[in-house]
PDB file of N, CA and C in Angstrom:
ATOM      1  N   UNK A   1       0.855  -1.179   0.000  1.00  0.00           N
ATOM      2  CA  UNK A   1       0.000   0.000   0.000  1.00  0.00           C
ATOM      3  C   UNK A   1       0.896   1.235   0.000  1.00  0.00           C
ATOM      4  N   UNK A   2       0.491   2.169  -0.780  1.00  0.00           N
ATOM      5  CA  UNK A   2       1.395   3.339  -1.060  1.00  0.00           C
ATOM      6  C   UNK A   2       1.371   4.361   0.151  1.00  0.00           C
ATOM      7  N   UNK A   3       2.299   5.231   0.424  1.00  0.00           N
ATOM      8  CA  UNK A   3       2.124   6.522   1.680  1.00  0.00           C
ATOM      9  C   UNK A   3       0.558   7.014   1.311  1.00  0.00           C
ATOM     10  N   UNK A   4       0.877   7.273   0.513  1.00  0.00           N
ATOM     11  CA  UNK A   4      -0.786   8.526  -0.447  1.00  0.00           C
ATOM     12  C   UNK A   4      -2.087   7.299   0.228  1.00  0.00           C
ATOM     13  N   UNK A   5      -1.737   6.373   0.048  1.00  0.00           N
ATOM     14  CA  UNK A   5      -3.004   5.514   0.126  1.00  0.00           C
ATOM     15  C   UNK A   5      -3.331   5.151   1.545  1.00  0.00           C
ATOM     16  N   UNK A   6      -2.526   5.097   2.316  1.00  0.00           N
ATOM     17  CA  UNK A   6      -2.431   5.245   3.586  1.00  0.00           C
ATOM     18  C   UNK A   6      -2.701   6.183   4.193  1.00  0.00           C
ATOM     19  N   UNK A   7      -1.869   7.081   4.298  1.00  0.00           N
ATOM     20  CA  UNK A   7      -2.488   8.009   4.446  1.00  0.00           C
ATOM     21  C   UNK A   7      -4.249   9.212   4.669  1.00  0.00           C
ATOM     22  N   UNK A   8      -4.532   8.548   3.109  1.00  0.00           N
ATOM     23  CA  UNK A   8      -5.696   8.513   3.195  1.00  0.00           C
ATOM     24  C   UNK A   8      -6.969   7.819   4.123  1.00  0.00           C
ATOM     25  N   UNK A   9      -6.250   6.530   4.856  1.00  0.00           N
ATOM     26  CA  UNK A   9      -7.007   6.247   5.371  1.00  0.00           C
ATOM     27  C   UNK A   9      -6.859   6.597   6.434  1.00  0.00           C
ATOM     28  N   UNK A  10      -5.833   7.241   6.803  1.00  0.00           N
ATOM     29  CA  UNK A  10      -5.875   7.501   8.453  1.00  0.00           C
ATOM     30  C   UNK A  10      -6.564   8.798   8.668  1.00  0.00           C
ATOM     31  N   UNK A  11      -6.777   9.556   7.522  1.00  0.00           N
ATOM     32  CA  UNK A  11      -7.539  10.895   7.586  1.00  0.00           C
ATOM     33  C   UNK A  11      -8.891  10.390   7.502  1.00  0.00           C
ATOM     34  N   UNK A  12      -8.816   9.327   6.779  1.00  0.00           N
ATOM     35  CA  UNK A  12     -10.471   8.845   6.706  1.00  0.00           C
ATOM     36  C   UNK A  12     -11.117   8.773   8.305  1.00  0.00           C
ATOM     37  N   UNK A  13      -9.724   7.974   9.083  1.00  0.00           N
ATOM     38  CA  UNK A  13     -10.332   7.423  10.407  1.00  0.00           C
ATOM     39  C   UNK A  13     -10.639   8.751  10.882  1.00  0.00           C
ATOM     40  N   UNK A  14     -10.152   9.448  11.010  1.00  0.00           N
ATOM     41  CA  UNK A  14      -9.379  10.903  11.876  1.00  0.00           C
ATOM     42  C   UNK A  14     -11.239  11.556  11.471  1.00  0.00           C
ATOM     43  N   UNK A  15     -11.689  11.521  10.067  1.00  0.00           N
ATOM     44  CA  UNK A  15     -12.549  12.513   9.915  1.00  0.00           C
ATOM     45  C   UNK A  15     -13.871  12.081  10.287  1.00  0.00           C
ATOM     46  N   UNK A  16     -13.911  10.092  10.699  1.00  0.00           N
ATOM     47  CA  UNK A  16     -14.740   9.516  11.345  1.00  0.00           C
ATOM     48  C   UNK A  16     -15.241   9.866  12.487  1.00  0.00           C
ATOM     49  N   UNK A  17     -14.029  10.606  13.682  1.00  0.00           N
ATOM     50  CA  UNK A  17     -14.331  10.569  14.783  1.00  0.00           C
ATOM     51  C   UNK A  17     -15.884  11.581  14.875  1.00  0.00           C
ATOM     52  N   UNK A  18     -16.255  11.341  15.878  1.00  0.00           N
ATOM     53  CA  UNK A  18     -17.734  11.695  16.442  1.00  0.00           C
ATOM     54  C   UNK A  18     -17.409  13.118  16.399  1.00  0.00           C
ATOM     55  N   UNK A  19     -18.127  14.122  15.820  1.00  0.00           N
ATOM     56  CA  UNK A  19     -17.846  15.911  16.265  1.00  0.00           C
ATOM     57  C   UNK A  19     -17.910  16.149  17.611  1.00  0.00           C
ATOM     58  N   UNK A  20     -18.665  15.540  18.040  1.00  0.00           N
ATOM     59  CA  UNK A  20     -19.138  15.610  20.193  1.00  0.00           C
ATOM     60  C   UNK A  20     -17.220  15.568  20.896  1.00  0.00           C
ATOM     61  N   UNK A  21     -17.162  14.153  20.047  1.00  0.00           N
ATOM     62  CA  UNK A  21     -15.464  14.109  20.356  1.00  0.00           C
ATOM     63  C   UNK A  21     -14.542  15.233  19.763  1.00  0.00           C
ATOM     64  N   UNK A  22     -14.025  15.656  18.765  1.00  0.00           N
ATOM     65  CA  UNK A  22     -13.823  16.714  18.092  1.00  0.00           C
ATOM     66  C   UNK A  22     -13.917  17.700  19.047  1.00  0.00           C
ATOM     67  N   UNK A  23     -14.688  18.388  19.031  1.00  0.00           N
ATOM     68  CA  UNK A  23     -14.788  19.364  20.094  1.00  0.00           C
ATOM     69  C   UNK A  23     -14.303  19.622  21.459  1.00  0.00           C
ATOM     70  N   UNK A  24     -14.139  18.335  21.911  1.00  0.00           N
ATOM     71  CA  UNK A  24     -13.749  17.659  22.966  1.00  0.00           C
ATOM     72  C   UNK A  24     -12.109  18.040  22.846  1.00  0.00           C
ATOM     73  N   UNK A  25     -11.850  17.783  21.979  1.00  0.00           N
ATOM     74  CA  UNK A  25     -10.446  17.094  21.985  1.00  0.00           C
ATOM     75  C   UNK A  25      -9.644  18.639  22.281  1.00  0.00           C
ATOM     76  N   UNK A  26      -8.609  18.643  22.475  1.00  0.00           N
ATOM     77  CA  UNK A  26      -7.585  20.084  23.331  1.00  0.00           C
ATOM     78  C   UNK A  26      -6.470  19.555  22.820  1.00  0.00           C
ATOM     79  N   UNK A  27      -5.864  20.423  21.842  1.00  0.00           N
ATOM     80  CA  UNK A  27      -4.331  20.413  21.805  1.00  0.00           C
ATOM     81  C   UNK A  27      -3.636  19.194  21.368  1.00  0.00           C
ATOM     82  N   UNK A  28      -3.890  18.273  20.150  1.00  0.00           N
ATOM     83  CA  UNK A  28      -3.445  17.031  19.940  1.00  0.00           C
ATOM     84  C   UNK A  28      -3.462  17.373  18.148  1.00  0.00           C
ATOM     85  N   UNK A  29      -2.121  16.805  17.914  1.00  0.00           N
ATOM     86  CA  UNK A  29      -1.974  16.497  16.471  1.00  0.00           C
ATOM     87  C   UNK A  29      -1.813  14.943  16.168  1.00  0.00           C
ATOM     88  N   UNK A  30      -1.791  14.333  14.976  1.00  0.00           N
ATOM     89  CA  UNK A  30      -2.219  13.360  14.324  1.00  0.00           C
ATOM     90  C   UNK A  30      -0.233  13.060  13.881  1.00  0.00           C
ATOM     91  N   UNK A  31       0.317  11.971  13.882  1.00  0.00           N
ATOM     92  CA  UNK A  31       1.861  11.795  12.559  1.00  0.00           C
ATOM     93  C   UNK A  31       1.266  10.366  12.395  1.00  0.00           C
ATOM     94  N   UNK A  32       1.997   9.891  11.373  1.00  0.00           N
ATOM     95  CA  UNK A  32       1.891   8.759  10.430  1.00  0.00           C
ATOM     96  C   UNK A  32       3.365   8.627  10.401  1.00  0.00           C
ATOM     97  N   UNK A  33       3.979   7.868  10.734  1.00  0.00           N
ATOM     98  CA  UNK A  33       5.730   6.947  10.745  1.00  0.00           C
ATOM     99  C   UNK A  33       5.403   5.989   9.974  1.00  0.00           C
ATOM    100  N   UNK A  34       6.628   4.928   9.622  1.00  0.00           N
ATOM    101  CA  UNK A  34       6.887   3.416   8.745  1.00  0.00           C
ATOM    102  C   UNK A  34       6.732   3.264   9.916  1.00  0.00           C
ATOM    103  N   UNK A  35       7.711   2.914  11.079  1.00  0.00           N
ATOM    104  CA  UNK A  35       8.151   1.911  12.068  1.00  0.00           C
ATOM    105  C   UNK A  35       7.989   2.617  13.466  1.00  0.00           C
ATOM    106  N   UNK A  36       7.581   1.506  14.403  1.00  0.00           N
ATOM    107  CA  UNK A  36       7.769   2.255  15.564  1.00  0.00           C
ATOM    108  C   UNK A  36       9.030   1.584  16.339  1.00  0.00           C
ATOM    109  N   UNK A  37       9.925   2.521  16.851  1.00  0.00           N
ATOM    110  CA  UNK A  37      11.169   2.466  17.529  1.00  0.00           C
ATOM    111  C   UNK A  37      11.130   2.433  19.052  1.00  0.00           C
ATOM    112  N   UNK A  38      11.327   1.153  19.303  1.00  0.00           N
ATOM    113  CA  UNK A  38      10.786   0.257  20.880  1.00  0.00           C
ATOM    114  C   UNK A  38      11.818   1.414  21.762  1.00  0.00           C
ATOM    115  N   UNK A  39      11.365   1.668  22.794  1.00  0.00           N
ATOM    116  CA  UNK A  39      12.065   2.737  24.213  1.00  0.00           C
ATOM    117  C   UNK A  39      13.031   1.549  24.457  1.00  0.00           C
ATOM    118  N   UNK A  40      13.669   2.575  25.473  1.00  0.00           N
ATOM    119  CA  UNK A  40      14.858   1.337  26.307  1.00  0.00           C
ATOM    120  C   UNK A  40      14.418   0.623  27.262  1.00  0.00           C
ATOM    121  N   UNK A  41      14.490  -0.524  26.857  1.00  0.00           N
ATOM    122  CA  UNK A  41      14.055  -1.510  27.880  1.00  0.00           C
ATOM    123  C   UNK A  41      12.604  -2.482  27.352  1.00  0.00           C
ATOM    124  N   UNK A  42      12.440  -2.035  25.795  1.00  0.00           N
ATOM    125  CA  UNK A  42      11.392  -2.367  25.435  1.00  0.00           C
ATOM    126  C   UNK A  42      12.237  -3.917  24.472  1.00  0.00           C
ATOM    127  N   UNK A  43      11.512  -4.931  23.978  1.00  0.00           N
ATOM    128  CA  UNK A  43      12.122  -5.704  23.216  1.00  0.00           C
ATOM    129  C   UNK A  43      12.554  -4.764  21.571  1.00  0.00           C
ATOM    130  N   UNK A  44      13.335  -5.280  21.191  1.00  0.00           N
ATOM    131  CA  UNK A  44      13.787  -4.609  19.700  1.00  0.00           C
ATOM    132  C   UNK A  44      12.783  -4.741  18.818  1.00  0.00           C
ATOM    133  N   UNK A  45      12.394  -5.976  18.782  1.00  0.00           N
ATOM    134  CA  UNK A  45      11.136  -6.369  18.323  1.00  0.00           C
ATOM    135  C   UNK A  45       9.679  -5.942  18.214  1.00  0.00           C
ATOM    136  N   UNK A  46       9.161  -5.248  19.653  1.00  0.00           N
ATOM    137  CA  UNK A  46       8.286  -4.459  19.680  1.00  0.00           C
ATOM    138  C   UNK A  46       7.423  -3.833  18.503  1.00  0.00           C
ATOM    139  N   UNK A  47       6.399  -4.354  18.576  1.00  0.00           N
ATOM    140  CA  UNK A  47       5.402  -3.910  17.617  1.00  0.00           C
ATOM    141  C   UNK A  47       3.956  -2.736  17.588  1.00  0.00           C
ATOM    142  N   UNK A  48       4.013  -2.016  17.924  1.00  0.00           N
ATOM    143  CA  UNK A  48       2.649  -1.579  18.160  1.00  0.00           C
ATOM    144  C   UNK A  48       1.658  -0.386  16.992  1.00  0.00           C
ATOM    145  N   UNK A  49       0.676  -0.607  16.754  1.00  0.00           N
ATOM    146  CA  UNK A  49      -0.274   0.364  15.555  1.00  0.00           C
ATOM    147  C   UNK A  49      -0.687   1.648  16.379  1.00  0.00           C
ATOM    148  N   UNK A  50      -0.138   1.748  16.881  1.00  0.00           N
ATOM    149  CA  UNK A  50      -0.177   3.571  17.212  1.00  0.00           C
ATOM    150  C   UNK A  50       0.195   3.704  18.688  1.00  0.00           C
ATOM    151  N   UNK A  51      -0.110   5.095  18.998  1.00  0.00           N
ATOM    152  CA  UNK A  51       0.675   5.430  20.597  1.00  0.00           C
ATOM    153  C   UNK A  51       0.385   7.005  20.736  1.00  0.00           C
ATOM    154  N   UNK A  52      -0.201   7.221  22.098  1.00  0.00           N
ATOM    155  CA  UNK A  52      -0.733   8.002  22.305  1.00  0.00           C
ATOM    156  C   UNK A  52       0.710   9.279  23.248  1.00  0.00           C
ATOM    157  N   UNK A  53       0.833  10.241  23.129  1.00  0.00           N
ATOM    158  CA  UNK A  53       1.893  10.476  24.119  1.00  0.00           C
ATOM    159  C   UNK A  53       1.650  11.818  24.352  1.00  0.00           C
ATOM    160  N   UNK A  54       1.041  11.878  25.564  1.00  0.00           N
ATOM    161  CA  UNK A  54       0.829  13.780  25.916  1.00  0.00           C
ATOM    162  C   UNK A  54       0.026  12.838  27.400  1.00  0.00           C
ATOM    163  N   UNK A  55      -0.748  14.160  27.722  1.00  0.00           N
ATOM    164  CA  UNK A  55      -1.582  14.324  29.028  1.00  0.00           C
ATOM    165  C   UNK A  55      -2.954  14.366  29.004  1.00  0.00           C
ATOM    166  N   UNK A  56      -3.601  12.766  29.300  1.00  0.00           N
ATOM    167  CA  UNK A  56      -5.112  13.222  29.107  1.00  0.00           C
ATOM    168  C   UNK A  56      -6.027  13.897  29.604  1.00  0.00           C
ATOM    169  N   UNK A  57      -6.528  14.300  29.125  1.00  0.00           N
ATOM    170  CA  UNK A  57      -7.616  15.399  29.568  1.00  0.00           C
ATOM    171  C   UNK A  57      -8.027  15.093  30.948  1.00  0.00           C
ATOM    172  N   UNK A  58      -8.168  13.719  31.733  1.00  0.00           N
ATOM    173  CA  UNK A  58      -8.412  13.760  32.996  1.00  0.00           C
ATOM    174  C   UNK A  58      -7.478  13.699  33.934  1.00  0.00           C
ATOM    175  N   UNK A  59      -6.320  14.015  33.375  1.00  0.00           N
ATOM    176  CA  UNK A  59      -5.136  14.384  34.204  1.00  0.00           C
ATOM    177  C   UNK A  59      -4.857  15.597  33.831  1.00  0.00           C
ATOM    178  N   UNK A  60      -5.429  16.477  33.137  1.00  0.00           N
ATOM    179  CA  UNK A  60      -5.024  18.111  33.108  1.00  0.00           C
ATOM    180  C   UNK A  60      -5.150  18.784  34.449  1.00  0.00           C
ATOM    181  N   UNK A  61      -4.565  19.956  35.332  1.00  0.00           N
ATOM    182  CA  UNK A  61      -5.142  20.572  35.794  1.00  0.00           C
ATOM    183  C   UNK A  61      -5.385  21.909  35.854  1.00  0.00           C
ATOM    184  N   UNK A  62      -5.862  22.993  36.489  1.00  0.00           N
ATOM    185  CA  UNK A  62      -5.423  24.224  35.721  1.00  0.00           C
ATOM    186  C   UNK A  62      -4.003  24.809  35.525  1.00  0.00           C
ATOM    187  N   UNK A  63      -3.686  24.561  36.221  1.00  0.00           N
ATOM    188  CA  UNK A  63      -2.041  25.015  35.348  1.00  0.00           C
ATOM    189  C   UNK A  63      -1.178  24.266  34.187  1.00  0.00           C
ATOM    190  N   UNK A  64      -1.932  23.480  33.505  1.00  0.00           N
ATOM    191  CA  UNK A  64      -1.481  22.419  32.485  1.00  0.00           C
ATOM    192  C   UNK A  64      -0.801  22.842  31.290  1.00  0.00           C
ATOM    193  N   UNK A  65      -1.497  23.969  30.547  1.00  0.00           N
ATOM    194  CA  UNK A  65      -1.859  24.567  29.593  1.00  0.00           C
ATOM    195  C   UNK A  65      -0.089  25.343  29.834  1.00  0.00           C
ATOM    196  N   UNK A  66       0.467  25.817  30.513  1.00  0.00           N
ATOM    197  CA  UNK A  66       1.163  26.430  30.794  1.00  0.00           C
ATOM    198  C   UNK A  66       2.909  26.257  30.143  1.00  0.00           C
ATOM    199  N   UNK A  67       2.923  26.238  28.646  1.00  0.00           N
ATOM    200  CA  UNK A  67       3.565  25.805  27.925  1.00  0.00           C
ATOM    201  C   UNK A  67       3.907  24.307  27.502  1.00  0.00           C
ATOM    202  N   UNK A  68       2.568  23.936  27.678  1.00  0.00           N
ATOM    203  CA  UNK A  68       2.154  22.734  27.257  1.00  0.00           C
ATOM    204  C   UNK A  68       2.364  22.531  25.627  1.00  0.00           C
ATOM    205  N   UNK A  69       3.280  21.340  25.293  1.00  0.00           N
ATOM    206  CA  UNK A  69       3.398  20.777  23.678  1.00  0.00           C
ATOM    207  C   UNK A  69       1.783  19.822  23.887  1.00  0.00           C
ATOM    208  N   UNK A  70       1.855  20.426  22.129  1.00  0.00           N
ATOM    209  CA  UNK A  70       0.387  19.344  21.969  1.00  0.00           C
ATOM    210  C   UNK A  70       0.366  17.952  22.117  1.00  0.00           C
ATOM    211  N   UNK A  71      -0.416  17.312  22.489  1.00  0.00           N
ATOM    212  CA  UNK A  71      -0.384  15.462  22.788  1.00  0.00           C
ATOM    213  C   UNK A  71      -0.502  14.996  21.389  1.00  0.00           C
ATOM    214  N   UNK A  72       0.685  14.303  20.892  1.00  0.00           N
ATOM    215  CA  UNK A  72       0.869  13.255  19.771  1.00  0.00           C
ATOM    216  C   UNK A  72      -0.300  11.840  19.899  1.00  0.00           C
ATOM    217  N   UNK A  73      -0.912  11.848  18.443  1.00  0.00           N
ATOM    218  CA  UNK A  73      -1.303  10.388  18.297  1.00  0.00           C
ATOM    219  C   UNK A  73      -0.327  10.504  16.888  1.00  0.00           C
ATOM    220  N   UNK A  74       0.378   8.884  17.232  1.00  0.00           N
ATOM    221  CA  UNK A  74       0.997   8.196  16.119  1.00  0.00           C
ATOM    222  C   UNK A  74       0.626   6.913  15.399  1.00  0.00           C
ATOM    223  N   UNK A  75       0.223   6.996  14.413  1.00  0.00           N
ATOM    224  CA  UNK A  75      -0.183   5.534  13.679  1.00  0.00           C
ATOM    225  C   UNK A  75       0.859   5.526  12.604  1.00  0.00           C
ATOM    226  N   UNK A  76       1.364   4.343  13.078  1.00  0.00           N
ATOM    227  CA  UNK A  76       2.583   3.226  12.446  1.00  0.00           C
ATOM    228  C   UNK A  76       2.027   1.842  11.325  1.00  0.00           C
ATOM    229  N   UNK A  77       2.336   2.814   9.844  1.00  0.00           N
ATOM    230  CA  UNK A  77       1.918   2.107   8.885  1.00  0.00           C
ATOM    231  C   UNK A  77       2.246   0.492   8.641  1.00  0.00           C
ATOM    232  N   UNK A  78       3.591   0.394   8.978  1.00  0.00           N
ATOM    233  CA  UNK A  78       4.518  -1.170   8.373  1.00  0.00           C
ATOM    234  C   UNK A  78       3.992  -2.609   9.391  1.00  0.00           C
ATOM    235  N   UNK A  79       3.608  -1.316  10.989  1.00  0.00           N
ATOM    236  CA  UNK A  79       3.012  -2.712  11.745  1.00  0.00           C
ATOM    237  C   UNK A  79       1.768  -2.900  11.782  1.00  0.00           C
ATOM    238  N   UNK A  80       0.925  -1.678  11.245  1.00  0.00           N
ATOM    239  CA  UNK A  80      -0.591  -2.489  10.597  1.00  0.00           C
ATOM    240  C   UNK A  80      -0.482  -3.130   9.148  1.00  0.00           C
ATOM    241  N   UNK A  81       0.248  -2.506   8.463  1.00  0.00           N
ATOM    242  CA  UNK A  81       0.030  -3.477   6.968  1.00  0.00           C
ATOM    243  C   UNK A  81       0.653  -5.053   7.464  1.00  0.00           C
ATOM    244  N   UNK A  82       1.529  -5.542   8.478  1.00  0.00           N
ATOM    245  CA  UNK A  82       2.282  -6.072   8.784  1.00  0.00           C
ATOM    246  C   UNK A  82       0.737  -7.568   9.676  1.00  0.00           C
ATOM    247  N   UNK A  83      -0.022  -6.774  10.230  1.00  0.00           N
ATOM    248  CA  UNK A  83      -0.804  -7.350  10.651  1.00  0.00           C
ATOM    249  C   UNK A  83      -2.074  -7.498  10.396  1.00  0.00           C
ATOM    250  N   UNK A  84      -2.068  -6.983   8.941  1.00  0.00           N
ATOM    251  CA  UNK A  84      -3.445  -7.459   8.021  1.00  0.00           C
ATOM    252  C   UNK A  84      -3.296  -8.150   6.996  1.00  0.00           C
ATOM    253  N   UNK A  85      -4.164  -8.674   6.650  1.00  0.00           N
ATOM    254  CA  UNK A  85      -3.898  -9.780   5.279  1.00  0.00           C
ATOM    255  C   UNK A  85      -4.593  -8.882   4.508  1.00  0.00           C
ATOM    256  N   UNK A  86      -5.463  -8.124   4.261  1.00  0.00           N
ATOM    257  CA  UNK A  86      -6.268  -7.513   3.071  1.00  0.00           C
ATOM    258  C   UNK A  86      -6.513  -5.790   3.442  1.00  0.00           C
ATOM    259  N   UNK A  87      -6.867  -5.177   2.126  1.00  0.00           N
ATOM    260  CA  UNK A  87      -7.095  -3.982   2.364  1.00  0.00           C
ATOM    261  C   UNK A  87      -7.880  -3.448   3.575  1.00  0.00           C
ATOM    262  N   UNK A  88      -9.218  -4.378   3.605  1.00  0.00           N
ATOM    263  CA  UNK A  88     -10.473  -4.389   4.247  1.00  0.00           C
ATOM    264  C   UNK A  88     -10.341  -3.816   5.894  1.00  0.00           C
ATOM    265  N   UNK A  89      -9.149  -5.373   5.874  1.00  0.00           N
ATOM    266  CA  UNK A  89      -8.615  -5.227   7.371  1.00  0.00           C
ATOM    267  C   UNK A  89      -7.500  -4.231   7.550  1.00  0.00           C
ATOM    268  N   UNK A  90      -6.745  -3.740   6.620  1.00  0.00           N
ATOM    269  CA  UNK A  90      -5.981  -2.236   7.437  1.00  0.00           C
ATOM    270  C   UNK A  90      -7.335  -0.774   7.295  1.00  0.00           C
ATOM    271  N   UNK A  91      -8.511  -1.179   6.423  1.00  0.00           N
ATOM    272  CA  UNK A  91      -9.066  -0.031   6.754  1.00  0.00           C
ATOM    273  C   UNK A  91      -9.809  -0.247   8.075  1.00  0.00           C
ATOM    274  N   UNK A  92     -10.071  -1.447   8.656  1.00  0.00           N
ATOM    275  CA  UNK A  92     -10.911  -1.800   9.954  1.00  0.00           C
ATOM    276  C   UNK A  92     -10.038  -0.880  10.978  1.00  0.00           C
ATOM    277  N   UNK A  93      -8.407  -1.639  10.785  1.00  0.00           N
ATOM    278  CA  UNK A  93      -7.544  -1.892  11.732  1.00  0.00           C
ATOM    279  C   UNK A  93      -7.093   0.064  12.190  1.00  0.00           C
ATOM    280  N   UNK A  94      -6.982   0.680  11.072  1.00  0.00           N
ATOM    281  CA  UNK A  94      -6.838   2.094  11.264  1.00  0.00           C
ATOM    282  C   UNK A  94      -7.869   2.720  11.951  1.00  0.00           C
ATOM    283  N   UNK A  95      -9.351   2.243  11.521  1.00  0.00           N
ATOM    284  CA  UNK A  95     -10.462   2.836  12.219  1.00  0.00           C
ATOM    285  C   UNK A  95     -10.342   3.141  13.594  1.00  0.00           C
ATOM    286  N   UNK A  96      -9.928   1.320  13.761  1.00  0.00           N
ATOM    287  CA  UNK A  96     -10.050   0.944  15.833  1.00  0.00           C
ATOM    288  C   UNK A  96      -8.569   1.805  16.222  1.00  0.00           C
ATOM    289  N   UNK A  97      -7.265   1.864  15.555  1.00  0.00           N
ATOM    290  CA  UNK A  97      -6.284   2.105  16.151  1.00  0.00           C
ATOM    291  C   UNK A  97      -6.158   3.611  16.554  1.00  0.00           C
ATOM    292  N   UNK A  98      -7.236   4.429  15.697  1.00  0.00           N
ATOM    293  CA  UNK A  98      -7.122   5.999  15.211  1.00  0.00           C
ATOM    294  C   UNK A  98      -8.334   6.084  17.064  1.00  0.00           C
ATOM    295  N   UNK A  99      -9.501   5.727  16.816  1.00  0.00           N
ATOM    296  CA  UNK A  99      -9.754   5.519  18.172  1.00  0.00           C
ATOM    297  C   UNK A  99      -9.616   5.603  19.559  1.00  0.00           C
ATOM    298  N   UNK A 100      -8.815   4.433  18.841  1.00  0.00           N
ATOM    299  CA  UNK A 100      -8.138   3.593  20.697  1.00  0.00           C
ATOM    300  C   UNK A 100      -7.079   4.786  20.802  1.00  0.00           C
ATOM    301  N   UNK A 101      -6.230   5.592  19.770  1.00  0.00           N
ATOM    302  CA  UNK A 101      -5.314   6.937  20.602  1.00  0.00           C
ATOM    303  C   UNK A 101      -6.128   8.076  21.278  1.00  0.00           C
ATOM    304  N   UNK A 102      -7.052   7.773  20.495  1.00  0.00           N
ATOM    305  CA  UNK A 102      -8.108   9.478  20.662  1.00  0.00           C
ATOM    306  C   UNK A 102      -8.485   8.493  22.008  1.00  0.00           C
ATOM    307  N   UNK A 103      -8.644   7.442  22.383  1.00  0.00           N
ATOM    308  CA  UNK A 103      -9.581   7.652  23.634  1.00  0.00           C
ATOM    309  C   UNK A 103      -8.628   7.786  24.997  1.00  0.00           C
ATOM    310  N   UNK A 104      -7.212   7.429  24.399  1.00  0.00           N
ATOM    311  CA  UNK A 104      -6.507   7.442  25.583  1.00  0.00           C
ATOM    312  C   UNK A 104      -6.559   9.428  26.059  1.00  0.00           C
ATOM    313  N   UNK A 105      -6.511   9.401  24.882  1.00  0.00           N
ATOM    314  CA  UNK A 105      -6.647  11.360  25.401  1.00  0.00           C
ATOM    315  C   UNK A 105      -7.572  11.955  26.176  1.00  0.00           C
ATOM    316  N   UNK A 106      -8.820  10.769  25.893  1.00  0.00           N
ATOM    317  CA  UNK A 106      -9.560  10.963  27.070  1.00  0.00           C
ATOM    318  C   UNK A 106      -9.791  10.225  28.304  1.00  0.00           C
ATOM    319  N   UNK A 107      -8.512   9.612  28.550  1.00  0.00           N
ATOM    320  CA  UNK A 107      -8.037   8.768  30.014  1.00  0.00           C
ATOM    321  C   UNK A 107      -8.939   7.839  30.064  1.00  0.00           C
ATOM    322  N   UNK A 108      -9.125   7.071  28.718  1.00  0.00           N
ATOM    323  CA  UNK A 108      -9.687   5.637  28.750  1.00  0.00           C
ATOM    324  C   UNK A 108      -8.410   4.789  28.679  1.00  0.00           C
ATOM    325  N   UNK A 109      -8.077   3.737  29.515  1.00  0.00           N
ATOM    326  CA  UNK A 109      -7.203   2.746  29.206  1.00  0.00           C
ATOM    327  C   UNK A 109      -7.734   1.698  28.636  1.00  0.00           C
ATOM    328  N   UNK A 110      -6.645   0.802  28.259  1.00  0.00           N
ATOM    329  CA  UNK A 110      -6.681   0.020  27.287  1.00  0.00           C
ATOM    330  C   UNK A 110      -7.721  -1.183  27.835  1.00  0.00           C
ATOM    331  N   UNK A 111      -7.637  -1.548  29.248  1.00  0.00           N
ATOM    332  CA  UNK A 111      -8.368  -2.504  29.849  1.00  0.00           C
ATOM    333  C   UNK A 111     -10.132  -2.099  29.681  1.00  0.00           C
ATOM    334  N   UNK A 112     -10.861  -0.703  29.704  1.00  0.00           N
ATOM    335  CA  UNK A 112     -11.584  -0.598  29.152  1.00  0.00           C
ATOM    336  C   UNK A 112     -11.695  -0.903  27.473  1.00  0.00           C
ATOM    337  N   UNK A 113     -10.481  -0.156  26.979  1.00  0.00           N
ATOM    338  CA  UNK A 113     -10.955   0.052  25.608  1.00  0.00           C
ATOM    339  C   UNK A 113     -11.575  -1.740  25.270  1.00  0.00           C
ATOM    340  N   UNK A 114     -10.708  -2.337  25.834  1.00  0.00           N
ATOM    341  CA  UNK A 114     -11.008  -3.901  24.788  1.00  0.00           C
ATOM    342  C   UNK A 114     -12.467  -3.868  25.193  1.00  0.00           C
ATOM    343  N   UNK A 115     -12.903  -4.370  26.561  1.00  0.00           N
ATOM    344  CA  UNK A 115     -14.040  -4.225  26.707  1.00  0.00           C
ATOM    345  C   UNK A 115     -15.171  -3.721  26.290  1.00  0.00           C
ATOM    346  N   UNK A 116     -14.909  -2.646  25.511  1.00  0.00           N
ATOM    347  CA  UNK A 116     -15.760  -1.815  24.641  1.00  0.00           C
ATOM    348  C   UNK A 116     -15.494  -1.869  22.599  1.00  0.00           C
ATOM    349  N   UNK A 117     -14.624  -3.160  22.574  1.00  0.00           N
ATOM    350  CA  UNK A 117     -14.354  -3.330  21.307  1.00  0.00           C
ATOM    351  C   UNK A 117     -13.281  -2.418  20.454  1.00  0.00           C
ATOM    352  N   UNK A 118     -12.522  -1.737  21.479  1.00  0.00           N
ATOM    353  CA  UNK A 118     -11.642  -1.025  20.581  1.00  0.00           C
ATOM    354  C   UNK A 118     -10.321  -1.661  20.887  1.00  0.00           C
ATOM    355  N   UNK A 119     -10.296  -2.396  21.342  1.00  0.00           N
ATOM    356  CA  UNK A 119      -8.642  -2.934  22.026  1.00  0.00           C
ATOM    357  C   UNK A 119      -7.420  -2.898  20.754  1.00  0.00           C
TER     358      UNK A 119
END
């Protein structure tokens, strides 16, 4: 699958989200990488379809804002194409992954998310 085509779908997911959410959301940009590069102490191997990295909204407090960088969501193309067999399933797989970052922003963890079908 090409960048352009990819791409496209992660804007697709991105333009899915709910407006209620949208509105919601404070200070977060969207990147698209090939690979994600495991921390220290992580296996080399390490695989994951996106990653949320800022401060969620239910851990803000008022002094947050206070030269605050915007909260990154990253979706990592090579380990979803990597873990789909068909188009179908990287457009599923972007849907849930584009999601599951946006919800961590709103201090849902992952032990909910599955529970609620976004795991």
């Amino acid at each position: 699958m090409s960048d352009d085509e990819f791409d496209g779908l992660v804007q697709a997911a991105i333009d899915g989200i709910p407006q209620a959410a949208i509105d919601m959301m404070d200070n977060v940009i969207f990147f698209i990488e090939d690979e994600y590069e495991p921390l220290p102490g992580e296996a080399k191997n390490t695989e994951i379809l996106g990653l949320y990295e800022g401060v969620a909204l239910t851990e803000r407090d008022f002094d947050w804002a206070s030269g605050a960088l915007p909260d990154r969501i990253t979706i990592f193309k090579n380990p979803t194409l990597r873990a789909c067999e068909t188009r179908d399933d990287v457009v599923r797989e972007v849907r849930i992954t584009v999601m599951h970052e946006v919800a961590h922003h709103f201090g849902i963890d992952d032990e909910k998310l599955h529970d609620l079908g976004w795991g």
